[in-house]
Protein backbone atom coordinates (compact mmCIF):
# COMPACT_ATOMS: atom_id res chain seq x y z
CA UNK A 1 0.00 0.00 0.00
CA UNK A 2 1.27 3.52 -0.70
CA UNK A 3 1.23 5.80 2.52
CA UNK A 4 1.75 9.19 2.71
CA UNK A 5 3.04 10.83 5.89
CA UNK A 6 4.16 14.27 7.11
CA UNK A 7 7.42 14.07 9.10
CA UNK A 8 7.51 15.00 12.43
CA UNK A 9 11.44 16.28 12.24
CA UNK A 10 10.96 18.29 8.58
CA UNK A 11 7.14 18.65 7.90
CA UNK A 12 8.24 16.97 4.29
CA UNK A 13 5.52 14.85 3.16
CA UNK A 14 6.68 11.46 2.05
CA UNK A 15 5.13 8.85 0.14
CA UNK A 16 6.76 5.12 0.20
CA UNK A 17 5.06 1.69 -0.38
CA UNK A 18 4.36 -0.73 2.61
CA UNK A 19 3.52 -3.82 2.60
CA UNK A 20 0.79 -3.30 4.60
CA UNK A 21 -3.49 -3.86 4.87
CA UNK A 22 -6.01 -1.16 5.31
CA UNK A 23 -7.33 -3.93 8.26
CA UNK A 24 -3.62 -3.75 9.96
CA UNK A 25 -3.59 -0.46 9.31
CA UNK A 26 -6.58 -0.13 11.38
CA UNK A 27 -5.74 -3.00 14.24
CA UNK A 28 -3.22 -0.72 15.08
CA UNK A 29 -5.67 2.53 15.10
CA UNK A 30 -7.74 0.93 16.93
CA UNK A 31 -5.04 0.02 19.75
CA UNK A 32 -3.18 -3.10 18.86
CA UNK A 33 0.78 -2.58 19.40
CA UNK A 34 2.27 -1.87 15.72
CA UNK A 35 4.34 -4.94 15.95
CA UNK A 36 1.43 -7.27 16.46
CA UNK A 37 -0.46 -5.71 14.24
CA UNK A 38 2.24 -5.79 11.28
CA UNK A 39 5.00 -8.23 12.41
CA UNK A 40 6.40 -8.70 9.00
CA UNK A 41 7.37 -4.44 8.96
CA UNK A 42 10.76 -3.71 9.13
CA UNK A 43 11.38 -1.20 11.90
CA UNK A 44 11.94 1.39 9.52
CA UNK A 45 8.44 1.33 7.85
CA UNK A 46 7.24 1.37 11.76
CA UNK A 47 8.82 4.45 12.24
CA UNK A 48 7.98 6.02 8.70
CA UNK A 49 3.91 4.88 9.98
CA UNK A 50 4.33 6.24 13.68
CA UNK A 51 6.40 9.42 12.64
CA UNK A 52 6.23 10.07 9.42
CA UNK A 53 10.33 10.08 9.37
CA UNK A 54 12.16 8.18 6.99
CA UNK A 55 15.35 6.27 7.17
CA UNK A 56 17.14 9.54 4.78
CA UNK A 57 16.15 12.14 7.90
CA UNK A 58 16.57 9.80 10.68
CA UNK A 59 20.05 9.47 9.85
CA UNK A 60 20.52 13.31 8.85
CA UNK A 61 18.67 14.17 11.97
CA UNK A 62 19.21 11.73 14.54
CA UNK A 63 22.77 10.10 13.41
CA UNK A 64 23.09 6.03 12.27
CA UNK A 65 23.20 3.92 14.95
């Protein structure tokens, strides 16, 4: 699914595809932890859905880990 998001850390809005449900999508509205809800998302798609940051800003922003 493509998913837009504004970023928290830059206000850029950022589309990527995620391999993703609208019914996960909405488990996890509705309360389920993201990781239960979408256990096969790497943690950077988490992030990009929580935040709206993506892995380019993170590491511009943030540093690498």
């Amino acid at each position: 699914m493509r998913i837009a998001m504004k970023s928290i850390l830059t206000g850029n809005i950022t589309t990527r595809h995620i391999p993703v449900t609208h019914g996960q999508i909405m488990r996890w509205r509705d309360g389920v932890s993201i990781q239960k809800a979408m256990p096969h998302v790497d943690a950077e798609d988490r992030e990009f859905l929580k935040s709206g940051i993506t892995p380019e800003e993170w590491d511009k922003h943030c540093g690498k880990e």
